[in-house]
Protein backbone atom coordinates (compact mmCIF):
# COMPACT_ATOMS: atom_id res chain seq x y z
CA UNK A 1 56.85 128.24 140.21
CA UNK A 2 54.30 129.40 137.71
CA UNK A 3 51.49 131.36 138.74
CA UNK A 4 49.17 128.20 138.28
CA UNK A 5 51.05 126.84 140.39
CA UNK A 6 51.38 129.36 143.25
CA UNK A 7 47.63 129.49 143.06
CA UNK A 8 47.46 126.13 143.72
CA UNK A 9 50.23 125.99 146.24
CA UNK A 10 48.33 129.01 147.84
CA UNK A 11 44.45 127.18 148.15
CA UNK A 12 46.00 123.96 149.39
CA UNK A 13 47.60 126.44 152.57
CA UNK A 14 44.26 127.74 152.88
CA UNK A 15 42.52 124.39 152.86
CA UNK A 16 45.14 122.33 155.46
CA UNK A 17 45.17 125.38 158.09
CA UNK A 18 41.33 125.48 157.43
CA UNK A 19 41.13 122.00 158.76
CA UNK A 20 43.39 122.92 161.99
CA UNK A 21 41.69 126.16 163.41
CA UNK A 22 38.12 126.30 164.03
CA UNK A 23 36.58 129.43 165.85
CA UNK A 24 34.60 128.78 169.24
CA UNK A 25 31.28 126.93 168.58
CA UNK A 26 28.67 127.27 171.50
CA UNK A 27 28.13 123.94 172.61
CA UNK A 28 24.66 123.13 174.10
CA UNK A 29 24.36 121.33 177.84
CA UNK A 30 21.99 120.34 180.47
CA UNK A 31 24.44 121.75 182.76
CA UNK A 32 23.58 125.18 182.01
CA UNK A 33 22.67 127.29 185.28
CA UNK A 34 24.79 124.24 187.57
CA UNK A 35 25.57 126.39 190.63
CA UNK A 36 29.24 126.05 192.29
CA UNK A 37 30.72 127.13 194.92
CA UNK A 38 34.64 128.84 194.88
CA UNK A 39 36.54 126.40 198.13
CA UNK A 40 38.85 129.00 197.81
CA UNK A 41 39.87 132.70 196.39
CA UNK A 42 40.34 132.98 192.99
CA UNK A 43 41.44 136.20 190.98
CA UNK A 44 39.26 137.51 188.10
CA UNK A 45 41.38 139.14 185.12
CA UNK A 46 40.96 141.23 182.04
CA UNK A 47 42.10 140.21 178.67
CA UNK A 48 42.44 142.38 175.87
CA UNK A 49 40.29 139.94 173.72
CA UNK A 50 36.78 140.30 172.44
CA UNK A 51 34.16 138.37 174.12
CA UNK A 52 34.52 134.81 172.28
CA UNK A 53 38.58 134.58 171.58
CA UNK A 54 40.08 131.44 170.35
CA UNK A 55 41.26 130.13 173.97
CA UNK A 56 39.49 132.31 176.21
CA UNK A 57 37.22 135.66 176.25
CA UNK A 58 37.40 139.34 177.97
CA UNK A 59 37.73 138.20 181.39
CA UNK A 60 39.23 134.82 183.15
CA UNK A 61 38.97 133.57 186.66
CA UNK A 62 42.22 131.47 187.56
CA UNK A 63 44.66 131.59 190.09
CA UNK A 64 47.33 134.21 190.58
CA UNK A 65 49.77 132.81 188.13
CA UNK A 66 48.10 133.60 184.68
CA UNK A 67 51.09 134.43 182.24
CA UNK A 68 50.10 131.65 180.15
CA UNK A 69 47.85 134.09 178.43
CA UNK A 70 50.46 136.70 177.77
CA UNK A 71 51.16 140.29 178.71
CA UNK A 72 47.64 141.81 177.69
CA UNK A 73 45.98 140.56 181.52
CA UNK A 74 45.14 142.72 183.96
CA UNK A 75 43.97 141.69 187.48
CA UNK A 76 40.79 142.88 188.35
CA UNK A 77 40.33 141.79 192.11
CA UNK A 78 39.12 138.85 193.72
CA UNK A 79 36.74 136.49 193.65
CA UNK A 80 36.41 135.38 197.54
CA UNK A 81 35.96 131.98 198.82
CA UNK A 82 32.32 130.84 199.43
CA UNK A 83 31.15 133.09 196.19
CA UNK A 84 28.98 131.12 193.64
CA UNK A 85 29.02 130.93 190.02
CA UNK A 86 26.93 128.97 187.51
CA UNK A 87 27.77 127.08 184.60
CA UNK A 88 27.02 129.80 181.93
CA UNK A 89 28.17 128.89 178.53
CA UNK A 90 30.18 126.06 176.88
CA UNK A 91 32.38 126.31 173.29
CA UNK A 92 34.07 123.68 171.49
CA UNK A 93 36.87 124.86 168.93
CA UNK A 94 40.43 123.66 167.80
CA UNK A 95 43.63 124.68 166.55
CA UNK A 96 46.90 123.01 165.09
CA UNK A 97 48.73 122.98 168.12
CA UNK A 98 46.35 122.09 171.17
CA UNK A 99 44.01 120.10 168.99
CA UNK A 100 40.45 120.02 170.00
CA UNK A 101 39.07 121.51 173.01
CA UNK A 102 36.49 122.70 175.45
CA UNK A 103 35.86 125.99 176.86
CA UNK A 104 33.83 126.46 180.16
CA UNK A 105 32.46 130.27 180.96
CA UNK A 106 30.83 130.98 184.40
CA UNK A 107 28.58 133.92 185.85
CA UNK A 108 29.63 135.04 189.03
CA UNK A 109 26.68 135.23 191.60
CA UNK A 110 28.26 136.99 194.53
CA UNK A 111 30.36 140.04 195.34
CA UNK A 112 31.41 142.85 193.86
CA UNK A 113 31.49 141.35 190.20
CA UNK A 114 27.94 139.58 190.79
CA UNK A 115 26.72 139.15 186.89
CA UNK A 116 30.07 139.01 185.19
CA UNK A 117 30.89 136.20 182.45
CA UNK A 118 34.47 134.81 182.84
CA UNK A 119 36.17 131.89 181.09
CA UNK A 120 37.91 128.83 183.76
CA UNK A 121 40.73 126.86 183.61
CA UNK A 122 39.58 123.24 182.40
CA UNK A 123 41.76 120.57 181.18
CA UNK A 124 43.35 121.36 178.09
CA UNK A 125 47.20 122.54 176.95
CA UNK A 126 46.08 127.00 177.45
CA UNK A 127 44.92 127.09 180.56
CA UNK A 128 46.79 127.93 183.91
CA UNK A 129 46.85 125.62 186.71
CA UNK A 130 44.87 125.11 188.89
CA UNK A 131 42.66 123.62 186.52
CA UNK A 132 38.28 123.50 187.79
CA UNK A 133 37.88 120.17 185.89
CA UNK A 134 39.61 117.12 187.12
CA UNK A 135 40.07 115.49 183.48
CA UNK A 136 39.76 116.50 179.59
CA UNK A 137 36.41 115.95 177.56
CA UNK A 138 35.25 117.41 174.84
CA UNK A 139 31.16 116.74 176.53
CA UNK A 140 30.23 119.57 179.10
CA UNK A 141 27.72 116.74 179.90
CA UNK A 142 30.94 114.90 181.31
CA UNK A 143 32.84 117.71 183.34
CA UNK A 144 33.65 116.50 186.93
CA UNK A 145 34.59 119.50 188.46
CA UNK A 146 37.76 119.75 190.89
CA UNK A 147 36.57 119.37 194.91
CA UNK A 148 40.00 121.43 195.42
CA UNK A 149 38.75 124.60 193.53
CA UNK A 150 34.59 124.18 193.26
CA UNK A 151 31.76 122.27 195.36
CA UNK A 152 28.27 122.41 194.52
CA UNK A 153 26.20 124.94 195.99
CA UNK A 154 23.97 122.79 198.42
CA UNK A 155 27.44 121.25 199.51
């Protein structure tokens, strides 16, 4: 191949995995400040990711089982049943392999790590079970939270 041609060869890479990866895009709700309430415990772990990340920021709250996100987690403690959290911020991104999806992050209200931003499992192929959102959508206007995991606060 000539070098004309790598060049070429090279842009149209660039251009086609351009088109599968986008970086997390804050996506604006009325949901904002929702207040839940955990129906059970939950764990709360460190990732060794900046803030945004592609599937999920610093800190997660899921259930025990959490390899999916590989060998960089670290378990921070619990998050006890009863504890609130609000709906804090939403992202929309995508990638080649999971397509496009939605990222819920919550503020915990209660306990020990009162203030703290953490992403949840919601439906879509990263995320450990048990998921907080009982189907996929791409509209945090949509999300119809799990009664297994969260309730609303005046519940």
């Amino acid at each position: 191949m000539n070098f004309k041609g790598s060049k070429l060869a090279f842009l149209s890479f660039v251009v086609l995995c351009g088109g599968c990866i986008s970086m997390p895009e804050v996506v604006h709700s009325e949901r904002k400040g929702e207040c839940k309430r955990l129906v059970r415990e939950l764990v709360l772990f460190s990732r060794n990711s900046n803030e945004i990340g592609m599937y999920a920021g610093s800190r997660v709250i899921a259930d025990e089982n959490i390899r999916s996100f590989g060998a960089d987690v670290e378990k921070l403690g619990v998050v006890g049943a009863g504890s609130r959290v609000q709906l804090y911020r939403f992202f929309q991104a995508a990638n080649g392999s999971a397509g496009h999806f939605l990222r819920v992050q919550v503020e915990i209200l209660d306990g020990q790590f009162a203030g703290t931003v953490a992403d949840v499992p919601v439906h879509a192929p990263y995320h450990p079970r048990k998921k907080w959102t009982l189907e996929y959508t791409l509209d945090p206007n949509a999300l119809r939270f799990n009664p297994e995991v969260v309730v609303p606060c005046d519940s």
